[in-house]
PDB file of N, CA and C in Angstrom:
ATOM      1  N   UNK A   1       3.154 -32.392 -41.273  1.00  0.00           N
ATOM      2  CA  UNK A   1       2.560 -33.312 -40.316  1.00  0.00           C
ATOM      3  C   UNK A   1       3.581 -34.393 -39.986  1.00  0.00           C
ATOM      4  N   UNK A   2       3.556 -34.554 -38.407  1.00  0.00           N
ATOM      5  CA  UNK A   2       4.620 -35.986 -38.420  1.00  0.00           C
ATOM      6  C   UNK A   2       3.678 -36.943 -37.780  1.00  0.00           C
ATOM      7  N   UNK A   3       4.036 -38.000 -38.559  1.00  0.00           N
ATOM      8  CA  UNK A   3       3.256 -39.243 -37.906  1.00  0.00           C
ATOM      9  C   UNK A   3       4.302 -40.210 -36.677  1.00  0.00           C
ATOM     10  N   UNK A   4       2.943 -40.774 -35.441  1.00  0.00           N
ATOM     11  CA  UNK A   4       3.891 -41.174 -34.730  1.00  0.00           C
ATOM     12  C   UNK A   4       3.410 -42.796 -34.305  1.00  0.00           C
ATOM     13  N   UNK A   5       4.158 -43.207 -34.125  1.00  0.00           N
ATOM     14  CA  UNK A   5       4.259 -44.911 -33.963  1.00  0.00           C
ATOM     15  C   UNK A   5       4.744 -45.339 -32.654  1.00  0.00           C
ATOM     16  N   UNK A   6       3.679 -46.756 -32.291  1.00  0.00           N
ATOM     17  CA  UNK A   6       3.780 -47.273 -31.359  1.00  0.00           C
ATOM     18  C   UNK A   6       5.465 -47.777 -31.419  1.00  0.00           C
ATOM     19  N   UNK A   7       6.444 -47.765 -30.328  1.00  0.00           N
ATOM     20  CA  UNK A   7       7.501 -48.111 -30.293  1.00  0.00           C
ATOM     21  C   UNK A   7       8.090 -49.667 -31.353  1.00  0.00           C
ATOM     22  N   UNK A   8       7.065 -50.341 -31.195  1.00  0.00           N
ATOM     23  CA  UNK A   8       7.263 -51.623 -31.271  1.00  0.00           C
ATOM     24  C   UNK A   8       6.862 -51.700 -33.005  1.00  0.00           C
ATOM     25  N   UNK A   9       6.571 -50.670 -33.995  1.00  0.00           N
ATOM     26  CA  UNK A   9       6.515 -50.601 -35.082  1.00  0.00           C
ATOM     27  C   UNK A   9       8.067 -50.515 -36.041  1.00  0.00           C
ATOM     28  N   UNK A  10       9.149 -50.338 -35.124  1.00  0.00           N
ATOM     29  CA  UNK A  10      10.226 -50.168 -35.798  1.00  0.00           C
ATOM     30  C   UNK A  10      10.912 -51.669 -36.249  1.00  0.00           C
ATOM     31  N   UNK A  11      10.322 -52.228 -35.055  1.00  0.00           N
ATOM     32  CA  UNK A  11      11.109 -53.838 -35.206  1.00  0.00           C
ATOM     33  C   UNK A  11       9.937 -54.628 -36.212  1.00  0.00           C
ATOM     34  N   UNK A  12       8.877 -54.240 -36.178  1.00  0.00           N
ATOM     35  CA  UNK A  12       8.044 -54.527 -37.644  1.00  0.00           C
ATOM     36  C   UNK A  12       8.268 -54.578 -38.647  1.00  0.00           C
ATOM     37  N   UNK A  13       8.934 -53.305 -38.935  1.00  0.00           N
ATOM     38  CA  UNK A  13       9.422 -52.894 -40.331  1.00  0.00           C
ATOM     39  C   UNK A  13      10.166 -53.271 -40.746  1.00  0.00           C
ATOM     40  N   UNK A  14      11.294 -53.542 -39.633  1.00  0.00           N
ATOM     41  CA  UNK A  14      12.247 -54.261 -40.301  1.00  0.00           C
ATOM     42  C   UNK A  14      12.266 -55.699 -40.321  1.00  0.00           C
ATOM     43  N   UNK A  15      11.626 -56.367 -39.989  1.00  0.00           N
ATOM     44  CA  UNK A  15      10.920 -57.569 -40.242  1.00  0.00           C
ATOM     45  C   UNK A  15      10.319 -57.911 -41.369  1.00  0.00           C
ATOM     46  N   UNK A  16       9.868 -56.770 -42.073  1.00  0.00           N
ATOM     47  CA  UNK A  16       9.307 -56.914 -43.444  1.00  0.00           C
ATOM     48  C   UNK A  16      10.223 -56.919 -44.962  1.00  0.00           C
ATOM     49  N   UNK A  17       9.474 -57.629 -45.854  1.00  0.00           N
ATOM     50  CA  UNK A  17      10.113 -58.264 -46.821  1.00  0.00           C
ATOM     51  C   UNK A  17      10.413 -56.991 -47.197  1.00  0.00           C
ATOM     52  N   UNK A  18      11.677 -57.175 -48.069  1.00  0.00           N
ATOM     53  CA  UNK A  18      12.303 -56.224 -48.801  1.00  0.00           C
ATOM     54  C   UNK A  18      11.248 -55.549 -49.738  1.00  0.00           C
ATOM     55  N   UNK A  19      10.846 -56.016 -50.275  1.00  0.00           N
ATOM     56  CA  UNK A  19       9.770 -55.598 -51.566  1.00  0.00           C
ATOM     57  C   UNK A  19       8.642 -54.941 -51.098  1.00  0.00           C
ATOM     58  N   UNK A  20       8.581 -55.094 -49.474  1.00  0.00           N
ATOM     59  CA  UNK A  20       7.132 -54.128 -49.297  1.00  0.00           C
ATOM     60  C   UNK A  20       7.685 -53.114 -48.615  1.00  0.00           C
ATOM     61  N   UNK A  21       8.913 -52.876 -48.111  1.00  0.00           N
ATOM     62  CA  UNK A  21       9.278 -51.665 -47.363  1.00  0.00           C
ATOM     63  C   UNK A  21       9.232 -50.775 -48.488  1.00  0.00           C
ATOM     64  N   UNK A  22       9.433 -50.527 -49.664  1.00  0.00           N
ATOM     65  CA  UNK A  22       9.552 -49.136 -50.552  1.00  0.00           C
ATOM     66  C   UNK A  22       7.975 -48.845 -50.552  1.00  0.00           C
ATOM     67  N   UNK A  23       6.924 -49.613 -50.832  1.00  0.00           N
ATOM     68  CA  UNK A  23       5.934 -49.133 -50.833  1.00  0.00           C
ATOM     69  C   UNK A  23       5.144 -48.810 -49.390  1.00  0.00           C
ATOM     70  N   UNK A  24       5.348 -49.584 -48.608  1.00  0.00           N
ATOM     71  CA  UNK A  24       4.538 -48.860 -47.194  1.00  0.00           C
ATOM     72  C   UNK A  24       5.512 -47.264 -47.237  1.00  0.00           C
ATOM     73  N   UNK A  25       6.840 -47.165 -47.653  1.00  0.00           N
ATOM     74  CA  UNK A  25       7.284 -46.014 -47.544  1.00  0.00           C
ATOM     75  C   UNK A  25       6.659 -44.480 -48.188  1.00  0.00           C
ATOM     76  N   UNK A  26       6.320 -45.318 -49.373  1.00  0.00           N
ATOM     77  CA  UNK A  26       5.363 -44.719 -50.444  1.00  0.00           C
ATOM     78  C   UNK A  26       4.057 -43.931 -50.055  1.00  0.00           C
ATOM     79  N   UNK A  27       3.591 -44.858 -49.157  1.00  0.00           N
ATOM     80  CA  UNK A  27       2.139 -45.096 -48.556  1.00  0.00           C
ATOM     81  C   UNK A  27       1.941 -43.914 -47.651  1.00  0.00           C
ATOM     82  N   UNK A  28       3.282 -44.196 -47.257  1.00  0.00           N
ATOM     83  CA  UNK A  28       2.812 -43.192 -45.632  1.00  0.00           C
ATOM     84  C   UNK A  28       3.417 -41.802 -45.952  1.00  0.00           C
ATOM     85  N   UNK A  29       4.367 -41.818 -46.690  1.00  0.00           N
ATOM     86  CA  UNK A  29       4.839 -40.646 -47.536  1.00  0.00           C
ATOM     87  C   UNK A  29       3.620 -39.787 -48.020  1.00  0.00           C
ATOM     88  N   UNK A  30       2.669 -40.357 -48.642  1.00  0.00           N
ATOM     89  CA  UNK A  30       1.394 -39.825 -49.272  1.00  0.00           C
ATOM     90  C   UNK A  30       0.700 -39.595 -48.117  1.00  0.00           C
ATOM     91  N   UNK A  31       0.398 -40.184 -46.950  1.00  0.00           N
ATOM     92  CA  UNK A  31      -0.754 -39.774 -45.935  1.00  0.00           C
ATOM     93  C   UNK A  31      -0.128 -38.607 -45.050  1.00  0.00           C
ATOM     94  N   UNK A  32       1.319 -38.804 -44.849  1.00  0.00           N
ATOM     95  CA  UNK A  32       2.273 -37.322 -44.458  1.00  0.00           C
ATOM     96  C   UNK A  32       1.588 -36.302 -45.277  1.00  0.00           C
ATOM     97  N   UNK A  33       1.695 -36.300 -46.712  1.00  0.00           N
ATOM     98  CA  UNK A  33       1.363 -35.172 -47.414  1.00  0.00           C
ATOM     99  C   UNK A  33      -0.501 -35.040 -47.746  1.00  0.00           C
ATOM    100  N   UNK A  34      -1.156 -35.791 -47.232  1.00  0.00           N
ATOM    101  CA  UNK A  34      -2.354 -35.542 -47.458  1.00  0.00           C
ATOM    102  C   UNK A  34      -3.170 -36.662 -46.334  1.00  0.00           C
ATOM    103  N   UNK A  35      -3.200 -36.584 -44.781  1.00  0.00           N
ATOM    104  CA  UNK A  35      -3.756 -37.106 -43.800  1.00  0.00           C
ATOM    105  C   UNK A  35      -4.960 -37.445 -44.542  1.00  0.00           C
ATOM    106  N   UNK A  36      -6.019 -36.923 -45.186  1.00  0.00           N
ATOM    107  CA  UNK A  36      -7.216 -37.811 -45.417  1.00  0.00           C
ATOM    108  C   UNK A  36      -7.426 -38.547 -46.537  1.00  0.00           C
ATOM    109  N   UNK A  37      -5.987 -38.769 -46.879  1.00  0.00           N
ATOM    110  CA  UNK A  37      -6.210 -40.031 -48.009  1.00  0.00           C
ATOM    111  C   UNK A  37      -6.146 -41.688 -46.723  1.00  0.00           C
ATOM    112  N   UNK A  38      -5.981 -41.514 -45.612  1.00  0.00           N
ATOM    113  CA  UNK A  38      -5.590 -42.742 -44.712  1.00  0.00           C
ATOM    114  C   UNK A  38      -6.999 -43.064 -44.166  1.00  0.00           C
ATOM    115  N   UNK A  39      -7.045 -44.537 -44.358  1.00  0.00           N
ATOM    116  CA  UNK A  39      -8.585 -44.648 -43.674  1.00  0.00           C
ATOM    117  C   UNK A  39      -8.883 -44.262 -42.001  1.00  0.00           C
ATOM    118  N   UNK A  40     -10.332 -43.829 -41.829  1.00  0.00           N
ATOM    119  CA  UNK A  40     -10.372 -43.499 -41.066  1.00  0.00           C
ATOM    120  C   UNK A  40     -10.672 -44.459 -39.583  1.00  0.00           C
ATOM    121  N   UNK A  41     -10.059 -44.518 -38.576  1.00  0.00           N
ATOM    122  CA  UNK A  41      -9.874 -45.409 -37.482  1.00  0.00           C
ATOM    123  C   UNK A  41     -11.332 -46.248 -37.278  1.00  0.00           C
ATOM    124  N   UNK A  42     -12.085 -45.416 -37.312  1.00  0.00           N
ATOM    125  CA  UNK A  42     -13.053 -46.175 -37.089  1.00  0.00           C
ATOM    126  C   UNK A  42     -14.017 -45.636 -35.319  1.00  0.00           C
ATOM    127  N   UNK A  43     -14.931 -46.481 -34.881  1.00  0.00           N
ATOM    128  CA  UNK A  43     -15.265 -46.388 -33.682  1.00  0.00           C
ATOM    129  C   UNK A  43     -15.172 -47.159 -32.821  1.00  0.00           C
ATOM    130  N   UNK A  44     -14.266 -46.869 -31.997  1.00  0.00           N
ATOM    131  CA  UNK A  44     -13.587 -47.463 -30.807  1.00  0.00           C
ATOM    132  C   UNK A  44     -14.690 -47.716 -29.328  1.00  0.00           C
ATOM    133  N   UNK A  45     -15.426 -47.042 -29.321  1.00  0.00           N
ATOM    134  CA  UNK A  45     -16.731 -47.190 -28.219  1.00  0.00           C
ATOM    135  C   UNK A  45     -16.815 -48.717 -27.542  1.00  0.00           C
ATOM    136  N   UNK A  46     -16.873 -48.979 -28.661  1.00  0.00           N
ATOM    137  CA  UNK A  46     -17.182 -50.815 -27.656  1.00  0.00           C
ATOM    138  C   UNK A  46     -15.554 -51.384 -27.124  1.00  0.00           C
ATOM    139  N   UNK A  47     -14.411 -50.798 -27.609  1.00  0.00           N
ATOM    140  CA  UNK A  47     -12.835 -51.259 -26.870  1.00  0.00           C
ATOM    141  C   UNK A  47     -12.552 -50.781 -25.468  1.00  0.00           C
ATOM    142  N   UNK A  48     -13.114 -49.800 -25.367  1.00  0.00           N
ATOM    143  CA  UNK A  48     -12.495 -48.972 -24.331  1.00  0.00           C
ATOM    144  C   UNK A  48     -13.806 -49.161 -23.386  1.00  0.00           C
ATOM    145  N   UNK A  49     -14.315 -50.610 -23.299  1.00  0.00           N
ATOM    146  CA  UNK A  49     -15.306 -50.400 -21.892  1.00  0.00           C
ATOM    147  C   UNK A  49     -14.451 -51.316 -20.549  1.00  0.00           C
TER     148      UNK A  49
END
């Protein structure tokens, strides 16, 4: 599975403290290998009126 990101997530990341980039790496590493460990979005119904 590849996960894909809004453009503007790269300059995020690297914005972030040293100490949390290994673990969001961690994080998403695990939802790559198993999509329904990631919470689920939710219901969008009332955004999109």
């Amino acid at each position: 599975m590849k996960l894909k990101f809004h453009p503007e997530v790269k300059d995020d990341i690297n914005n972030l403290d040293g100490s949390v980039k290994p673990r969001l790496k961690s994080t998403l590493n695990k939802i790559k290998k198993s999509p329904e460990l990631g919470k689920p979005l939710g219901n969008k119904r009332k955004i999109s009126r």
